[in-house]
N, C-alpha and C. Protein backbone atom coordinates (compact mmCIF):
# COMPACT_ATOMS: atom_id res chain seq x y z
N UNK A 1 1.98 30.35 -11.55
CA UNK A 1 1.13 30.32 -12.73
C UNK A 1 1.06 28.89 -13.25
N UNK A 2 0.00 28.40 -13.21
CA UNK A 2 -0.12 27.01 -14.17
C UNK A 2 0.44 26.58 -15.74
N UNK A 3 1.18 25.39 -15.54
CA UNK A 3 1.65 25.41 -16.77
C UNK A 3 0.22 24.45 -17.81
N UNK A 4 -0.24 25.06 -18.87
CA UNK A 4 -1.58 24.29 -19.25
C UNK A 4 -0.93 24.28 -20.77
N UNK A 5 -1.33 22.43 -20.94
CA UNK A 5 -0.81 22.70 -21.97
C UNK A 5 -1.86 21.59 -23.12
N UNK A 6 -2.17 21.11 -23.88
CA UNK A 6 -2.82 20.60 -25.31
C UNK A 6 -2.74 19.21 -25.02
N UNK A 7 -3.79 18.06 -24.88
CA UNK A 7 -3.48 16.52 -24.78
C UNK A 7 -2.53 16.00 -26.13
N UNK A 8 -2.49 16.78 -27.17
CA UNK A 8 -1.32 16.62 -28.46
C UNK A 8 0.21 16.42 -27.77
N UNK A 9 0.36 17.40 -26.90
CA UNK A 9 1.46 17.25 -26.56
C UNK A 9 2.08 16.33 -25.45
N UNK A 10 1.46 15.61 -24.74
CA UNK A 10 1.27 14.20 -24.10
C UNK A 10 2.25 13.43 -25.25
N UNK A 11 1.28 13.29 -26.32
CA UNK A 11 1.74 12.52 -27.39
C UNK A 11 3.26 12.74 -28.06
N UNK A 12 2.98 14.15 -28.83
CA UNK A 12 4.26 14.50 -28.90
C UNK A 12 5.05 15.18 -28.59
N UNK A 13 5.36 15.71 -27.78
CA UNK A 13 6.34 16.16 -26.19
C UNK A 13 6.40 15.60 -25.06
N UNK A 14 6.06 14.08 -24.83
CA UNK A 14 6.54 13.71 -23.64
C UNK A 14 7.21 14.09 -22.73
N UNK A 15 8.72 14.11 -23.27
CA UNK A 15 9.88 14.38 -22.71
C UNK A 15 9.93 15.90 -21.96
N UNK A 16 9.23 16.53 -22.71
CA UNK A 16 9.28 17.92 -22.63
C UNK A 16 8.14 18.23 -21.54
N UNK A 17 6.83 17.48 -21.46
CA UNK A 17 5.69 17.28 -20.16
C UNK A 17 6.57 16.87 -18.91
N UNK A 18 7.25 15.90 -19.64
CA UNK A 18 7.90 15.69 -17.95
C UNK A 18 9.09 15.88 -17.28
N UNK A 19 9.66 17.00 -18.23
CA UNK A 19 10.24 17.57 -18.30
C UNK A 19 10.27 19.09 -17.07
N UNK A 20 8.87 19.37 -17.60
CA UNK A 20 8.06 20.77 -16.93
C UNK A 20 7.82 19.87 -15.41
N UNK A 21 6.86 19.22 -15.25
CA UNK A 21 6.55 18.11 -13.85
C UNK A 21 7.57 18.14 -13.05
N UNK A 22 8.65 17.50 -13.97
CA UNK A 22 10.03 17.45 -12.57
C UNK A 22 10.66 18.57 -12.01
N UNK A 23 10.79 19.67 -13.03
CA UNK A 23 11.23 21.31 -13.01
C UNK A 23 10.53 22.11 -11.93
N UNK A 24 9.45 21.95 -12.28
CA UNK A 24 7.73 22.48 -11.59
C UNK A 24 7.55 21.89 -10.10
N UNK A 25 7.88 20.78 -9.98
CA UNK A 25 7.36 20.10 -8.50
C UNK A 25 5.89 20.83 -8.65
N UNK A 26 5.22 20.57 -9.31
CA UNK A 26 3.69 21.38 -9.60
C UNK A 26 2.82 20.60 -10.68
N UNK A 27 1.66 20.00 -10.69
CA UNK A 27 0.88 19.60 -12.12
C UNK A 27 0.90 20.27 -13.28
N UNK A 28 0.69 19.51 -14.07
CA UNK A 28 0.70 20.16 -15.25
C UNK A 28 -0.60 19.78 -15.86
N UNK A 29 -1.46 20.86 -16.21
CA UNK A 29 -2.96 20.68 -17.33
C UNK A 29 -3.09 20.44 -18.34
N UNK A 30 -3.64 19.43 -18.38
CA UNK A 30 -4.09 19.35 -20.05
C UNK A 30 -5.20 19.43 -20.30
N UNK A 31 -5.05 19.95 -21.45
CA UNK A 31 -6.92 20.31 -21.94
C UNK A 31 -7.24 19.08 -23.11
N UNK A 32 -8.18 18.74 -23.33
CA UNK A 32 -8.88 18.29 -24.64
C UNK A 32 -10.00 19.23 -25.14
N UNK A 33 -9.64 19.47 -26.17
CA UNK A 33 -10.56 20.48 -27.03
C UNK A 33 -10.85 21.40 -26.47
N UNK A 34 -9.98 21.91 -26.10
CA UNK A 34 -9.65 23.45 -25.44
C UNK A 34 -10.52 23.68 -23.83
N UNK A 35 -11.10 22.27 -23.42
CA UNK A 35 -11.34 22.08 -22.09
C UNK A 35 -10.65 21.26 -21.15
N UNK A 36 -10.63 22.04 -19.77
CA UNK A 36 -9.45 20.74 -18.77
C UNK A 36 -10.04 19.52 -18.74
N UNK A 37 -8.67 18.56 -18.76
CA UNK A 37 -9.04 17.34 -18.53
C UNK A 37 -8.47 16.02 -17.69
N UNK A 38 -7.21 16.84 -17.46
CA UNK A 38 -5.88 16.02 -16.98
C UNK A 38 -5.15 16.89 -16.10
N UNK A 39 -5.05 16.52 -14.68
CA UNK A 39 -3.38 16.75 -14.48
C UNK A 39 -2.46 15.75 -14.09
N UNK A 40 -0.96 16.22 -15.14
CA UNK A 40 -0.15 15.51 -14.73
C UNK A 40 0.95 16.22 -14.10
N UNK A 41 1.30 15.31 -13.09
CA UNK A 41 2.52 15.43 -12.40
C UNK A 41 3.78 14.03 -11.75
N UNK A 42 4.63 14.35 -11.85
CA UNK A 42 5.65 13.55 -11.14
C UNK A 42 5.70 13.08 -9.68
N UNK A 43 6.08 12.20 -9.82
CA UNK A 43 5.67 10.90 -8.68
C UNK A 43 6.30 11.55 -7.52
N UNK A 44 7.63 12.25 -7.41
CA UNK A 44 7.65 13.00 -6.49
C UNK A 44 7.03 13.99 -5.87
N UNK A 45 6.38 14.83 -7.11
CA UNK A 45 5.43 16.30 -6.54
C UNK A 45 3.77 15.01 -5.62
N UNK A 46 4.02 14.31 -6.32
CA UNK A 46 2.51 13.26 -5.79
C UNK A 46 2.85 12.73 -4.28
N UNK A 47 4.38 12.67 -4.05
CA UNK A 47 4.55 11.71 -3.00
C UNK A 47 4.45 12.92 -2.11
N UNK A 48 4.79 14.11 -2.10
CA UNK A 48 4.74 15.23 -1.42
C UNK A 48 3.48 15.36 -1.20
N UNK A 49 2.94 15.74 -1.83
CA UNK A 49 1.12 16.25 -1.90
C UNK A 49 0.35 14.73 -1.20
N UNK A 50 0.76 14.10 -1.06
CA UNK A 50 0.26 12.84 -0.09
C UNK A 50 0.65 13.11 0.90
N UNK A 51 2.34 13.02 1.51
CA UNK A 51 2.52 13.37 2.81
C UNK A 51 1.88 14.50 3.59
N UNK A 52 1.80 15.52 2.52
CA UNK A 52 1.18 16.86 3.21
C UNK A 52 -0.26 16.23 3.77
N UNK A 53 -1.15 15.42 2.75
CA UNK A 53 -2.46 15.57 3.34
C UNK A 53 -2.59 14.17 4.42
N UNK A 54 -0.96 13.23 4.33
CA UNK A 54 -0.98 12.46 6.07
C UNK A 54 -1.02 13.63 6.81
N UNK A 55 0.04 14.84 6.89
CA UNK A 55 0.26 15.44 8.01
C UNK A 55 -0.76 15.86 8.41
N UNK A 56 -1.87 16.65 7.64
CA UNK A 56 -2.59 17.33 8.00
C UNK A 56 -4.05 16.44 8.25
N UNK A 57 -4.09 15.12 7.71
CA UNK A 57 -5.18 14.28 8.85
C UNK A 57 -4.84 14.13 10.03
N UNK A 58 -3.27 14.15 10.37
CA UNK A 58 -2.65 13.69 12.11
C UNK A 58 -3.15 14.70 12.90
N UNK A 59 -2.84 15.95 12.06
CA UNK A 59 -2.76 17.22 12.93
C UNK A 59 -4.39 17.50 13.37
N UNK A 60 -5.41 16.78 12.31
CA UNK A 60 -6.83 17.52 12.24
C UNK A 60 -7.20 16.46 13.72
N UNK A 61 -6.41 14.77 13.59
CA UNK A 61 -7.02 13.84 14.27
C UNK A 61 -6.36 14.46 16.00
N UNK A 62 -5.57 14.99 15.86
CA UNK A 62 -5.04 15.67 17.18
C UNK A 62 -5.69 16.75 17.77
N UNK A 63 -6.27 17.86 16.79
CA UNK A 63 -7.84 18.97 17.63
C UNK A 63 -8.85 18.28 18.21
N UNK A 64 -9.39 16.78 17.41
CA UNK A 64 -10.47 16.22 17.65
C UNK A 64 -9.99 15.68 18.92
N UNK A 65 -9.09 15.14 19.41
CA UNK A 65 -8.59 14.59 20.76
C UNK A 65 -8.38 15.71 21.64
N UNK A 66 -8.14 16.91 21.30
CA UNK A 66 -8.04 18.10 22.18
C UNK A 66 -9.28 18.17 22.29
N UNK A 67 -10.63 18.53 21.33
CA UNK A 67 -11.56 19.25 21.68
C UNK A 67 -12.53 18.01 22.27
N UNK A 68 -12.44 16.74 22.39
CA UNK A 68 -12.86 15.76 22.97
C UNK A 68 -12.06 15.28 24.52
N UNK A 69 -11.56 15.82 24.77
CA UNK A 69 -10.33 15.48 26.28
C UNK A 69 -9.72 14.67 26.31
N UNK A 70 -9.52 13.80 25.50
CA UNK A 70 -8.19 12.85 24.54
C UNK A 70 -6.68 13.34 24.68
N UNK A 71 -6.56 13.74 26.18
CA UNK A 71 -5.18 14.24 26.61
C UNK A 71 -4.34 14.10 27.71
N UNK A 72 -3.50 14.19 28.11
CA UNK A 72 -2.70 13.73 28.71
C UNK A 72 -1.14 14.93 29.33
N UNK A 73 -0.80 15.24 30.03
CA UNK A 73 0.29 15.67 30.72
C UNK A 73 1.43 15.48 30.33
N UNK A 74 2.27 15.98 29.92
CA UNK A 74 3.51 15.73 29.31
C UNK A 74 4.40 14.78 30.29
N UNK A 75 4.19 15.00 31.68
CA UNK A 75 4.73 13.90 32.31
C UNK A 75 4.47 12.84 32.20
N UNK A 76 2.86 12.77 32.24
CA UNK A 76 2.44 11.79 32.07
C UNK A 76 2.50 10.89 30.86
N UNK A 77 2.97 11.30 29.56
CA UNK A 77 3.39 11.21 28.38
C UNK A 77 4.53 10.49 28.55
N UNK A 78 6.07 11.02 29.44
CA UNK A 78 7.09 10.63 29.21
C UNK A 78 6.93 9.56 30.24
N UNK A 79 6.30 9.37 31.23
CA UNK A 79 6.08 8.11 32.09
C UNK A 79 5.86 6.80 30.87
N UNK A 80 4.75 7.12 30.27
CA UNK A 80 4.21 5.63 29.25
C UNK A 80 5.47 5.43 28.54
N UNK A 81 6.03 6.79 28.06
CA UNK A 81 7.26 6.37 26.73
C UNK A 81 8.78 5.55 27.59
N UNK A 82 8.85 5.65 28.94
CA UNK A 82 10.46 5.45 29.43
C UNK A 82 9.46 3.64 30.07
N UNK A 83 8.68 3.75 30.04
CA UNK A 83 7.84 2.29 30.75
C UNK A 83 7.68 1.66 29.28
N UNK A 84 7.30 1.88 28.28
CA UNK A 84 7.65 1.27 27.01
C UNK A 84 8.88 0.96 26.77
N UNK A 85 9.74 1.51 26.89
CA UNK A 85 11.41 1.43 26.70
C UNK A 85 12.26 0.12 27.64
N UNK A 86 11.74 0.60 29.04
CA UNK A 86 11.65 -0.55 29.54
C UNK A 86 11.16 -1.94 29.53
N UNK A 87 10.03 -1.90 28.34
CA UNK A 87 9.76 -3.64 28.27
C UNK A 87 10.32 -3.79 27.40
N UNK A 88 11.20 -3.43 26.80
CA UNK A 88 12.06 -3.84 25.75
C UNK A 88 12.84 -4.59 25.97
């Protein structure tokens, strides 16, 4: 359930907004004049919700290489990776 709460309380409940954010790992809404206008959340729930949408460009950029023939043999995979290792 969304926690939605009054741009008043930004002001005076800080502590208590980010309070909910860090608790929540989830945004928190704010309305102005009883319409949405804001979400806030903690830099951790943000750093998460970023990684998720790296993972899921890698994963989308990896169908497009499947459904384009952008592939390769698992042998053939560990050949490039132990020949990389080697120019080391």
């Amino acid at each position: 359930m969304p926690v939605i709460r009054p741009s008043t309380d930004l002001r005076n409940k800080y502590n208590e907004i980010s309070a909910l954010c860090h608790s929540q790992m989830e945004p928190v809404y704010i309305t102005k004049n009883g319409t949405g206008d804001l979400a806030v959340m903690s830099i951790e729930a943000l750093d998460r919700i970023t990684a998720q949408f790296e993972l899921y460009r890698l994963i989308d950029r990896g169908f497009d290489d499947a459904r384009n023939g952008r592939m390769m043999s698992l042998e053939e995979s560990s050949r490039r990776i132990k020949a990389l290792e080697n120019d080391k």
